[in-house]
PDB file of N, CA and C in Angstrom:
ATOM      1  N   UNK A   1      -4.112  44.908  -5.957  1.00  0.00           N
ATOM      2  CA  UNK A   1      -3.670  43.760  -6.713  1.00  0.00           C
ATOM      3  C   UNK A   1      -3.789  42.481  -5.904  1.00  0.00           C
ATOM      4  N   UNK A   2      -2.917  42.659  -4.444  1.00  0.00           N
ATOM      5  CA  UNK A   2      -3.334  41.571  -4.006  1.00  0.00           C
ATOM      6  C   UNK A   2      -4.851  40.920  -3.825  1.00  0.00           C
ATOM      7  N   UNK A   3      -5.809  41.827  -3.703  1.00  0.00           N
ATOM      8  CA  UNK A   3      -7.274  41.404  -3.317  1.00  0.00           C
ATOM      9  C   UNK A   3      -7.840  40.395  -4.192  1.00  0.00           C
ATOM     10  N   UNK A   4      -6.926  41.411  -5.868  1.00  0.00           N
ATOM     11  CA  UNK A   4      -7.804  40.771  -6.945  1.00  0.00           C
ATOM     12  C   UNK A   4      -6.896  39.406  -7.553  1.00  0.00           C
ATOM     13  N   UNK A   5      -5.614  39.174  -6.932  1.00  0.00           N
ATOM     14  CA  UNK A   5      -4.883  37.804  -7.484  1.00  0.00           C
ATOM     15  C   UNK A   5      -5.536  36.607  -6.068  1.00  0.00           C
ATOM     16  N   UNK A   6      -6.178  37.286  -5.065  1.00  0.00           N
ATOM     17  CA  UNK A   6      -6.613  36.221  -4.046  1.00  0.00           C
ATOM     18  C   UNK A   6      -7.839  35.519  -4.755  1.00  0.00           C
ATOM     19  N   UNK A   7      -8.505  36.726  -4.898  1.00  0.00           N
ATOM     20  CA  UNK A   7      -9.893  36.456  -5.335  1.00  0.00           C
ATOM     21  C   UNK A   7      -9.945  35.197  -6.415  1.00  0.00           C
ATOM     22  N   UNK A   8      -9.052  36.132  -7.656  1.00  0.00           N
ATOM     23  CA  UNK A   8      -8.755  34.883  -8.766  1.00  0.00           C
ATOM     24  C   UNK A   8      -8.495  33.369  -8.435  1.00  0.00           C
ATOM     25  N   UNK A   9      -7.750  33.328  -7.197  1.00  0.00           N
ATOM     26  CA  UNK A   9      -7.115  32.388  -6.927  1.00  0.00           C
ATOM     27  C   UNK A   9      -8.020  31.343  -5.784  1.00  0.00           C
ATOM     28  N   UNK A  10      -9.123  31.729  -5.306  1.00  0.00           N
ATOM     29  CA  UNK A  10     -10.242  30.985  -4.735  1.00  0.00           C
ATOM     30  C   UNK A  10     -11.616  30.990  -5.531  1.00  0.00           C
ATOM     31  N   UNK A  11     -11.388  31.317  -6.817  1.00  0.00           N
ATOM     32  CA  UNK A  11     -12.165  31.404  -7.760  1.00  0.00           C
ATOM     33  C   UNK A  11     -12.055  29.685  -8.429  1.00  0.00           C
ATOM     34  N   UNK A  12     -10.473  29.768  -8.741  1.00  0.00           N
ATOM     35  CA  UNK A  12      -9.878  28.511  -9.672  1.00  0.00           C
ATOM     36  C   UNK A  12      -9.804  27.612  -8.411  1.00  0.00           C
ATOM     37  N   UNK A  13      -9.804  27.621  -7.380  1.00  0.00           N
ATOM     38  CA  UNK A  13      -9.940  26.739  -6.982  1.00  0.00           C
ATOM     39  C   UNK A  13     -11.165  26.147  -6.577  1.00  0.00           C
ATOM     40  N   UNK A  14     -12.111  26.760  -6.338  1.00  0.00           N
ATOM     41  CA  UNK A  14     -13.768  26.296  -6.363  1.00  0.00           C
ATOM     42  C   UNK A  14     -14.079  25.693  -7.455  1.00  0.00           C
ATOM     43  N   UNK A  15     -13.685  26.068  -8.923  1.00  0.00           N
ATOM     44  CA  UNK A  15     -13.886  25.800 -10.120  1.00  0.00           C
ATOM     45  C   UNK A  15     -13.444  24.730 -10.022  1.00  0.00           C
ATOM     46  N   UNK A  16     -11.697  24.083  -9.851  1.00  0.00           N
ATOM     47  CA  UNK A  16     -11.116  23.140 -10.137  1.00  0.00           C
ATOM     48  C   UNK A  16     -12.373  21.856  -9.149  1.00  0.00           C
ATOM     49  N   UNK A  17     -12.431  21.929  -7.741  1.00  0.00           N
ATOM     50  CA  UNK A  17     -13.263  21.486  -6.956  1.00  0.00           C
ATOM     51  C   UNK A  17     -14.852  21.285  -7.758  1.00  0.00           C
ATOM     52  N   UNK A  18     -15.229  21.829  -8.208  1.00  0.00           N
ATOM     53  CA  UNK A  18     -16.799  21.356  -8.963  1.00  0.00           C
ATOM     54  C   UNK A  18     -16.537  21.083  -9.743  1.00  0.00           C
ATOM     55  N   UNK A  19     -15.622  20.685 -10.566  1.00  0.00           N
ATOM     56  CA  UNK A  19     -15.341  19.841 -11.844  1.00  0.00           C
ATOM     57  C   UNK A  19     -14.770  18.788 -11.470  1.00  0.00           C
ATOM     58  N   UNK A  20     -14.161  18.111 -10.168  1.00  0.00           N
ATOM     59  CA  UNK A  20     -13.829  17.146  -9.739  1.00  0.00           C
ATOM     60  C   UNK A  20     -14.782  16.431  -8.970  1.00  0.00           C
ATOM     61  N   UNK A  21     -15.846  17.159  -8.811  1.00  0.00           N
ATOM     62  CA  UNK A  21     -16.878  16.181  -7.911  1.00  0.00           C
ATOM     63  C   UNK A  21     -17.710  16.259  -9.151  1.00  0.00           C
ATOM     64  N   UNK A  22     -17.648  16.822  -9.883  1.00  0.00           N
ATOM     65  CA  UNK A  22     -18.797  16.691 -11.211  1.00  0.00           C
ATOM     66  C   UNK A  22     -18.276  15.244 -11.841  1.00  0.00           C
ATOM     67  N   UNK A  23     -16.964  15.371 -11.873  1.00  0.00           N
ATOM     68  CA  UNK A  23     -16.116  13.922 -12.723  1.00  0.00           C
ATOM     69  C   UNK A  23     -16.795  12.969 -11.497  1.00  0.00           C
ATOM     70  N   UNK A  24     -16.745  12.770 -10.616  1.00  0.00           N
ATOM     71  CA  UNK A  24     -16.643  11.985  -9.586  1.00  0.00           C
ATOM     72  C   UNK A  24     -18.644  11.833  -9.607  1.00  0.00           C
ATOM     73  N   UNK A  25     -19.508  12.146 -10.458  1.00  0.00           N
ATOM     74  CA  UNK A  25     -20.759  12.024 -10.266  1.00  0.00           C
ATOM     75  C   UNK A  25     -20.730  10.955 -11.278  1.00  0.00           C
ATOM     76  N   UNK A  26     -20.000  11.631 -12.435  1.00  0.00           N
ATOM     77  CA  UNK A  26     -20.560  11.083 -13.901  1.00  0.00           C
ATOM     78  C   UNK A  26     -19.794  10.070 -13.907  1.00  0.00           C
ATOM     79  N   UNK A  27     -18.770   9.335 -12.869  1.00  0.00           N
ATOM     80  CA  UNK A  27     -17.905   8.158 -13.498  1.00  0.00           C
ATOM     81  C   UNK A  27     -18.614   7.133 -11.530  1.00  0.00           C
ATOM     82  N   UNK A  28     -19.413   7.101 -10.858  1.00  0.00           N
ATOM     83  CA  UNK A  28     -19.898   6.249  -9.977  1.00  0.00           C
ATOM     84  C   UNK A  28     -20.506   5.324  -9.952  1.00  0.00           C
ATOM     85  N   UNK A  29     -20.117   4.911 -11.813  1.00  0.00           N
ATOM     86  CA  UNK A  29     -20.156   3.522 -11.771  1.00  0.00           C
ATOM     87  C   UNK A  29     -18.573   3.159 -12.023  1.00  0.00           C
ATOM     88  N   UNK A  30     -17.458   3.844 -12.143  1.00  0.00           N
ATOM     89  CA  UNK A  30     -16.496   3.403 -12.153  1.00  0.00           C
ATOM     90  C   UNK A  30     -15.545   3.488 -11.494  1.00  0.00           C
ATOM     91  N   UNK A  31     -15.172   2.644 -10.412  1.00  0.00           N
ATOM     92  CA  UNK A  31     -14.277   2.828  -9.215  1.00  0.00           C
ATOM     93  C   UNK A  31     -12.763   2.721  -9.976  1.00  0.00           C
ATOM     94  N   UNK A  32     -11.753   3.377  -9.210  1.00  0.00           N
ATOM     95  CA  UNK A  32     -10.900   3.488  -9.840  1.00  0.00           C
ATOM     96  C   UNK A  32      -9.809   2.702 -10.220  1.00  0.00           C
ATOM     97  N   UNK A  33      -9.388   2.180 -11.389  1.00  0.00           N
ATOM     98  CA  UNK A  33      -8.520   1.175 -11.769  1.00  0.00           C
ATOM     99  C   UNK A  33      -6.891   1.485 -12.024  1.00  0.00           C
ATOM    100  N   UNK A  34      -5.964   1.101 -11.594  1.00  0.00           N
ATOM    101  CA  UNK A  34      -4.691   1.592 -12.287  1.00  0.00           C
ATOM    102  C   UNK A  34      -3.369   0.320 -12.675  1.00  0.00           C
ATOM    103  N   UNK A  35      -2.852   0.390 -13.360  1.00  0.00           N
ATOM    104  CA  UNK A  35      -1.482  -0.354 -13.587  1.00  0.00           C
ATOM    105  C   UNK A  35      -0.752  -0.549 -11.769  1.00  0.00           C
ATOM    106  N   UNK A  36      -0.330  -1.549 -11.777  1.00  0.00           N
ATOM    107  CA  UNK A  36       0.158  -1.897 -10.651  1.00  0.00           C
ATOM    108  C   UNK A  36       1.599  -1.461 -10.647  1.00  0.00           C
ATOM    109  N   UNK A  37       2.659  -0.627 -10.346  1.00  0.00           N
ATOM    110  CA  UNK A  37       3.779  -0.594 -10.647  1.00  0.00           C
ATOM    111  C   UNK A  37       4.568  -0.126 -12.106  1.00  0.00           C
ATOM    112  N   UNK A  38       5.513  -0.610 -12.464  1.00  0.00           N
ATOM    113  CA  UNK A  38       5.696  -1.112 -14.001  1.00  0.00           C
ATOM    114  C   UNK A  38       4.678  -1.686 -14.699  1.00  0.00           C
ATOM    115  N   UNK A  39       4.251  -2.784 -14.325  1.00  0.00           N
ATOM    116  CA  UNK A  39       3.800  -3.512 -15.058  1.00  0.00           C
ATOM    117  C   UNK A  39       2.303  -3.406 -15.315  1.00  0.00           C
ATOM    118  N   UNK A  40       1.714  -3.672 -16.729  1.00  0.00           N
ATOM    119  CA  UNK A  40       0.389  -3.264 -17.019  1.00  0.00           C
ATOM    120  C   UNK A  40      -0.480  -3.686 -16.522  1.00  0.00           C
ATOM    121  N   UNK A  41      -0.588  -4.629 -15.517  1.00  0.00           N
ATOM    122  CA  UNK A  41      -1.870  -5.427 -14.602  1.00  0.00           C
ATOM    123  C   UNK A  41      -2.787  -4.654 -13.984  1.00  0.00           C
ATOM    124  N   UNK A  42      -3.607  -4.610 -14.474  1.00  0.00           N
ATOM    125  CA  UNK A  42      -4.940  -3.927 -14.110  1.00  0.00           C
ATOM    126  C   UNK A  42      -5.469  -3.936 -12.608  1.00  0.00           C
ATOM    127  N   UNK A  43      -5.406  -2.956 -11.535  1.00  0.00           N
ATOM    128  CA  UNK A  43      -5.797  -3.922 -10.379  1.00  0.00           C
ATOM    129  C   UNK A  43      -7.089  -2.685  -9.957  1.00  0.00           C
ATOM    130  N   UNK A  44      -7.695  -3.527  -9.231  1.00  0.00           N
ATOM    131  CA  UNK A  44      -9.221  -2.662  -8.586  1.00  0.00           C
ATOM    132  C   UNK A  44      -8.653  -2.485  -7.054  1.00  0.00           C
ATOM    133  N   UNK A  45      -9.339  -0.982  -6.872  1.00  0.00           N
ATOM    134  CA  UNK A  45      -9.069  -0.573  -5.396  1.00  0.00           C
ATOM    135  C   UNK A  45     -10.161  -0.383  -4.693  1.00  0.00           C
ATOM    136  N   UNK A  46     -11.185  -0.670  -5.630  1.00  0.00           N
ATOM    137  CA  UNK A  46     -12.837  -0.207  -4.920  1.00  0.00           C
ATOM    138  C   UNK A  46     -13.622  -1.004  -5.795  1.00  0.00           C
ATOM    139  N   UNK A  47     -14.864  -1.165  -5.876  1.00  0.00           N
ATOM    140  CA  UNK A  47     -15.956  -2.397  -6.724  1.00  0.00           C
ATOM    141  C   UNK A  47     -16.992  -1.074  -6.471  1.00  0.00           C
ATOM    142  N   UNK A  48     -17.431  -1.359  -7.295  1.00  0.00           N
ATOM    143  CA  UNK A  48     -19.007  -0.348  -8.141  1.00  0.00           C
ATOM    144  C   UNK A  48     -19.900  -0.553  -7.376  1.00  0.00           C
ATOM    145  N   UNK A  49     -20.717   0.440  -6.962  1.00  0.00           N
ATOM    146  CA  UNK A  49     -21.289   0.447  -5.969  1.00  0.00           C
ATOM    147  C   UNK A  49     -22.842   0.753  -6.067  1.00  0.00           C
ATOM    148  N   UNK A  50     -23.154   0.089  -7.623  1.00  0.00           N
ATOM    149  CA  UNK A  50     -24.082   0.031  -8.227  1.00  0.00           C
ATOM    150  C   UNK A  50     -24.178  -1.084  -9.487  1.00  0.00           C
ATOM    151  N   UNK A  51     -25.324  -1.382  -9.700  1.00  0.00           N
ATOM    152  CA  UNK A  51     -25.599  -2.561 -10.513  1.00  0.00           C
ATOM    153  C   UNK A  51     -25.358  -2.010 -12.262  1.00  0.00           C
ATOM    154  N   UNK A  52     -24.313  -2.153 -12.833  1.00  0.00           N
ATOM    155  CA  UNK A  52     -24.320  -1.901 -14.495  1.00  0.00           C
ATOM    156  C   UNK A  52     -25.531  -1.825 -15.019  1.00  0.00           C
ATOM    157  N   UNK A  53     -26.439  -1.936 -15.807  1.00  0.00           N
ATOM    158  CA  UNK A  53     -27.105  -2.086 -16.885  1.00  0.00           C
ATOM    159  C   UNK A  53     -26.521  -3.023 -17.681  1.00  0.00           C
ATOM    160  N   UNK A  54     -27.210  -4.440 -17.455  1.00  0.00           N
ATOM    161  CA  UNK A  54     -26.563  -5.418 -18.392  1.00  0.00           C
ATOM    162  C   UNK A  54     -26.576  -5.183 -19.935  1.00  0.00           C
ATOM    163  N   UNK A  55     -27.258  -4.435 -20.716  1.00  0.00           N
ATOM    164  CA  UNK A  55     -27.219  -4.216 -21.911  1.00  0.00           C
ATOM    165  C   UNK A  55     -25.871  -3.287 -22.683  1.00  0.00           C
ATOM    166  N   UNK A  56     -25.082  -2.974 -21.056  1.00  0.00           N
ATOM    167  CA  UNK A  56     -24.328  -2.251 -21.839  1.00  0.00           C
ATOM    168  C   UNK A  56     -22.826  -2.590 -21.620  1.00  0.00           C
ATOM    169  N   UNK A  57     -23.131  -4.062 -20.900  1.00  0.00           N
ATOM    170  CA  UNK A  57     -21.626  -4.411 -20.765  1.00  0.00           C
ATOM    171  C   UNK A  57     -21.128  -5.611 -22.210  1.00  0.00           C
ATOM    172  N   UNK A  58     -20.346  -5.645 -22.399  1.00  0.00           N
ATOM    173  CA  UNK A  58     -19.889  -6.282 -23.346  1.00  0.00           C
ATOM    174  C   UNK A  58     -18.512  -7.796 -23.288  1.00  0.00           C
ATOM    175  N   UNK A  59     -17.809  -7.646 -22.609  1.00  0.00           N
ATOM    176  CA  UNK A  59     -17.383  -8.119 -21.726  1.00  0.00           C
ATOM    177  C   UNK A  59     -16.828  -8.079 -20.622  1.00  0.00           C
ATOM    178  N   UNK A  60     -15.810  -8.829 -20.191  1.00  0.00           N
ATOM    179  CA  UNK A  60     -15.093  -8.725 -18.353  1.00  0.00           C
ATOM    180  C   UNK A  60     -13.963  -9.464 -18.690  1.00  0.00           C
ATOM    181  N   UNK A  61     -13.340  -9.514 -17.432  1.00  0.00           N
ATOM    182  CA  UNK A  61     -11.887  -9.894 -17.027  1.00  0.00           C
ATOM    183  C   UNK A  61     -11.801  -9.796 -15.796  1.00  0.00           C
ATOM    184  N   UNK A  62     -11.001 -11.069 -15.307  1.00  0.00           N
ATOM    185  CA  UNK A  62     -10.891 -10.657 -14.540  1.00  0.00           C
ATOM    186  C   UNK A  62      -9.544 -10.125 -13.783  1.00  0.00           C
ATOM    187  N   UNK A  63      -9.115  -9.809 -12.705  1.00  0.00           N
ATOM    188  CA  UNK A  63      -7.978  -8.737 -12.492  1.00  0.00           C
ATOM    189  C   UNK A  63      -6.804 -10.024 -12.253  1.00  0.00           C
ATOM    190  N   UNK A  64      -5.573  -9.491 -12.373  1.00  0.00           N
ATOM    191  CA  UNK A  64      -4.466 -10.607 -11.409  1.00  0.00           C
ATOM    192  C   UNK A  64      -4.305 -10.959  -9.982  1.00  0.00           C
ATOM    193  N   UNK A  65      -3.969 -12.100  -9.884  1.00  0.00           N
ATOM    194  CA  UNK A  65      -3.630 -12.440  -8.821  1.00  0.00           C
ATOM    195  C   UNK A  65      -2.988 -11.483  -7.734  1.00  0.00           C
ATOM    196  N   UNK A  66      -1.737 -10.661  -8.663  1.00  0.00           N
ATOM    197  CA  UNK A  66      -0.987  -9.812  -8.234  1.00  0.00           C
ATOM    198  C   UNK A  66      -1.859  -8.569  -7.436  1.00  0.00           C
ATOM    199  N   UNK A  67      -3.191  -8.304  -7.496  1.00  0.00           N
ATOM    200  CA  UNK A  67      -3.775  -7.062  -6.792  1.00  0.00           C
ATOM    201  C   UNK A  67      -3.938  -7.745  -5.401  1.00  0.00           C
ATOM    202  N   UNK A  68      -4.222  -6.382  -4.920  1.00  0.00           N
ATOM    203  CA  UNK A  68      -4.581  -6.443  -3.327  1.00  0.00           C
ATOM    204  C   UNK A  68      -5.710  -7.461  -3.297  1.00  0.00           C
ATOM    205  N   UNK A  69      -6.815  -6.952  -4.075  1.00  0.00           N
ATOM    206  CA  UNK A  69      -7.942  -7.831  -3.802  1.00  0.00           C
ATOM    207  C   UNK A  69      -8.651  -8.668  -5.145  1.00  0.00           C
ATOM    208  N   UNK A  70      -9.379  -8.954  -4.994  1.00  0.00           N
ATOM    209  CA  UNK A  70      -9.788  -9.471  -6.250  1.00  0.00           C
ATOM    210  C   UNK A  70     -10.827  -8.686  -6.656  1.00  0.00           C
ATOM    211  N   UNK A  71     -11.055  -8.930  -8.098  1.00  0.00           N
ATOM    212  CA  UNK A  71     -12.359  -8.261  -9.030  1.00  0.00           C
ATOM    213  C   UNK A  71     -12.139  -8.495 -10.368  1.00  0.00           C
ATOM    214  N   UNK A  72     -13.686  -8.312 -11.113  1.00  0.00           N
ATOM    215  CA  UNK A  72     -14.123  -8.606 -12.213  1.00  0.00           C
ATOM    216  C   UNK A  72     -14.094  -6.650 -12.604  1.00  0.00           C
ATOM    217  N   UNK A  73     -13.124  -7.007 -14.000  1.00  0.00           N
ATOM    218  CA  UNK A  73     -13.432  -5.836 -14.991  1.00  0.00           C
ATOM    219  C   UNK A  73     -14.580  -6.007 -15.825  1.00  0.00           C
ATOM    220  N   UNK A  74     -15.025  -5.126 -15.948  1.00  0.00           N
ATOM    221  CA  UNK A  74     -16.545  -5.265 -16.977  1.00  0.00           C
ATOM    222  C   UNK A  74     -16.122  -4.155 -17.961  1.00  0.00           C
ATOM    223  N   UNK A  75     -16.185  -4.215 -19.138  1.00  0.00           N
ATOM    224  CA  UNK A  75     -15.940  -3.691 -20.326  1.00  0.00           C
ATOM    225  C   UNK A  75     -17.045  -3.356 -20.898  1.00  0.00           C
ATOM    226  N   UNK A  76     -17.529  -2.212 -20.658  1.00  0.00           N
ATOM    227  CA  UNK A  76     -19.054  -1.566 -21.450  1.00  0.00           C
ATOM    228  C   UNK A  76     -19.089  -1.306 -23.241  1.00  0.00           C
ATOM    229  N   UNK A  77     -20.052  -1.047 -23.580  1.00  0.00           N
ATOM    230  CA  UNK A  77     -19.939  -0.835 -24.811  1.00  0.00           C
ATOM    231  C   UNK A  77     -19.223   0.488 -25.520  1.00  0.00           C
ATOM    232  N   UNK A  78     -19.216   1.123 -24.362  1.00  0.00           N
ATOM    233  CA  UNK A  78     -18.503   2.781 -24.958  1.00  0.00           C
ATOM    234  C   UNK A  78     -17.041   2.470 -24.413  1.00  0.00           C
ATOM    235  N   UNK A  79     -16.424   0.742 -24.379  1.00  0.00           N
ATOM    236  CA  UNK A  79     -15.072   1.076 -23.732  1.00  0.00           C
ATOM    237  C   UNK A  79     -14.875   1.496 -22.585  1.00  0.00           C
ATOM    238  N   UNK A  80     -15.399   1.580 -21.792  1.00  0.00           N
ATOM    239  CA  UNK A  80     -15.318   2.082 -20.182  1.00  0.00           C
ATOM    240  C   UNK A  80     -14.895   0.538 -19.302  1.00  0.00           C
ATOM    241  N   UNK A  81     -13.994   0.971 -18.307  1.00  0.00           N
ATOM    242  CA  UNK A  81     -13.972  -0.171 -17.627  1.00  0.00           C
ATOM    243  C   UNK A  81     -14.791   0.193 -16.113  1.00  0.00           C
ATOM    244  N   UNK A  82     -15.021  -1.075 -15.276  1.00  0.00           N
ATOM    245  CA  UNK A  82     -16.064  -0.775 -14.377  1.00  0.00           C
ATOM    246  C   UNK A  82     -15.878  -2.007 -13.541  1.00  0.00           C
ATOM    247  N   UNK A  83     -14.957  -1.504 -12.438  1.00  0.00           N
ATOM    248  CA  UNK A  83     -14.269  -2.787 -11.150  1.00  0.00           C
ATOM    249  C   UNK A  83     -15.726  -3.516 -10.611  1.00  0.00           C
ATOM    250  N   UNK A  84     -15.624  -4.808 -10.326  1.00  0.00           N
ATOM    251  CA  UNK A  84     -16.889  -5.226  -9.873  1.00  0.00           C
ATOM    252  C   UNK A  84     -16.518  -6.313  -8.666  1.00  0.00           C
ATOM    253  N   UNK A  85     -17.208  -6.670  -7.978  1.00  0.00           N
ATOM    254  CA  UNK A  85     -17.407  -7.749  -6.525  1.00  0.00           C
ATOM    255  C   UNK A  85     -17.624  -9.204  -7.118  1.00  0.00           C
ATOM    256  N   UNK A  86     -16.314  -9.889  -7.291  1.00  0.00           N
ATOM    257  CA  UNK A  86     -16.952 -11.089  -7.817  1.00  0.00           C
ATOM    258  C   UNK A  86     -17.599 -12.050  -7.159  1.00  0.00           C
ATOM    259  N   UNK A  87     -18.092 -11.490  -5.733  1.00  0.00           N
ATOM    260  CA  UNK A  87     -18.647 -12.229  -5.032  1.00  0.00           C
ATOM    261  C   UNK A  87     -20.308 -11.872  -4.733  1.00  0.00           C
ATOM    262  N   UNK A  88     -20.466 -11.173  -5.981  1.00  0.00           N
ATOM    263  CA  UNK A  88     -22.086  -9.902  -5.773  1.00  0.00           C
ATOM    264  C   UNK A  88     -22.388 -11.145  -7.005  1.00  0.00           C
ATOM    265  N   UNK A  89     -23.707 -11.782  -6.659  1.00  0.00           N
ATOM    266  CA  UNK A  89     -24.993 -12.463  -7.400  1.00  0.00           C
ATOM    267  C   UNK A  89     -25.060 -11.414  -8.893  1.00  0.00           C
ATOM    268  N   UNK A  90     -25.171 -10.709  -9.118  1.00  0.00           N
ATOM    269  CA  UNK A  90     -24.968  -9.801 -10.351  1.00  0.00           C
ATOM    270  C   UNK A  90     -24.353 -10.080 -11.087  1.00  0.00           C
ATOM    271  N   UNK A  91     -23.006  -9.961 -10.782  1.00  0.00           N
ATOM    272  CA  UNK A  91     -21.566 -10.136 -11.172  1.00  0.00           C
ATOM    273  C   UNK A  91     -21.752 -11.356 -12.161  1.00  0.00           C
ATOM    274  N   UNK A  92     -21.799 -12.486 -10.375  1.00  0.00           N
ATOM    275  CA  UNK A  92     -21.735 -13.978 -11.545  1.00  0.00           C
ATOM    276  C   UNK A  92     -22.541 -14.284 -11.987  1.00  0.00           C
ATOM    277  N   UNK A  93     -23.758 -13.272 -12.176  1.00  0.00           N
ATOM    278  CA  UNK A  93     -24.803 -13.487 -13.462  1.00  0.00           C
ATOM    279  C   UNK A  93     -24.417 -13.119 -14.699  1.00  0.00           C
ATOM    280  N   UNK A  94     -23.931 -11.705 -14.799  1.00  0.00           N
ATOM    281  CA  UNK A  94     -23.618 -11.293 -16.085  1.00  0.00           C
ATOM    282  C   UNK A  94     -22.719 -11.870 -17.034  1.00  0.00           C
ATOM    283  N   UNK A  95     -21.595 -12.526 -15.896  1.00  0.00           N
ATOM    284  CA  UNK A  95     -20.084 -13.370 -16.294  1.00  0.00           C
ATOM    285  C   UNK A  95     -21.196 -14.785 -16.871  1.00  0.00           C
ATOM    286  N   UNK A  96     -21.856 -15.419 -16.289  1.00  0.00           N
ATOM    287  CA  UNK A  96     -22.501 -16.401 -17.064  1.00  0.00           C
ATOM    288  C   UNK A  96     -23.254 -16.621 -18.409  1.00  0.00           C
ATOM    289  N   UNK A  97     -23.943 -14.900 -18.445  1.00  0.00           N
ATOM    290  CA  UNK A  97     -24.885 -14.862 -19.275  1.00  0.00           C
ATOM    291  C   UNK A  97     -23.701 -14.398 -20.704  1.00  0.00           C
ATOM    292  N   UNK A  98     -22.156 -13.972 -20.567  1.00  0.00           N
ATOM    293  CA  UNK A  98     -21.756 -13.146 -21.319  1.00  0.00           C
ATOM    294  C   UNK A  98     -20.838 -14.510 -22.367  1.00  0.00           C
ATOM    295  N   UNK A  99     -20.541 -15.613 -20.827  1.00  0.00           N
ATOM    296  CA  UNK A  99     -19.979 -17.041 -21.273  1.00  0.00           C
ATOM    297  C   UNK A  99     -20.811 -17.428 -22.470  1.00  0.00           C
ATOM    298  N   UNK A 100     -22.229 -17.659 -22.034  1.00  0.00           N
ATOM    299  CA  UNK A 100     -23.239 -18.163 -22.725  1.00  0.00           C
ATOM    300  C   UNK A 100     -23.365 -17.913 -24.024  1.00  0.00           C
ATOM    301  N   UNK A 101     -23.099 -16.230 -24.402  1.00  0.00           N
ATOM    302  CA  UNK A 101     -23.140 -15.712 -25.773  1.00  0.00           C
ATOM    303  C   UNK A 101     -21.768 -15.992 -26.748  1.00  0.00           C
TER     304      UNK A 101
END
């Protein structure tokens, strides 16, 4: 019994482990965002570490004062949010081109 509740049990955990780096493939355009505290303020802990596809952002925001650092939310078309460098040439292209529309 014990062999076969070990076994099970480094089974689910390999499993749990490749479904967390699988999440962690399919979301590397989205660094991770959370509520600051109580309160609902959006803050970025990391910036995307890749260039969006401008066709699929829709709009941005940008974060509060209140975060550690600063950043631009980008709001894709499927609703996804996606922390960005508001100091990356990209960035304040897309924020211009999105003003523009």
């Amino acid at each position: 019994m014990k062999l076969a509740s070990s076994w099970s049990c480094g089974w689910l955990s390999m499993l749990l482990w490749a479904s967390h780096c699988g999440g962690l493939m399919m979301d590397s355009y989205r660094p991770f965002s959370l509520p600051v505290g109580a309160d609902t303020t959006v803050c970025c802990f990391s910036y995307s570490v890749r260039k969006l596809p401008q066709n699929h952002v829709k709009e941005y925001f940008y974060t509060s004062s209140k975060c550690p650092q600063p950043a631009v939310v980008f709001i894709t078309k499927k609703g996804r949010e996606v922390c960005a460098n508001p100091e990356n040439d990209w960035v304040q292209d897309y924020m211009n081109k999105l003003e523009l529309n």
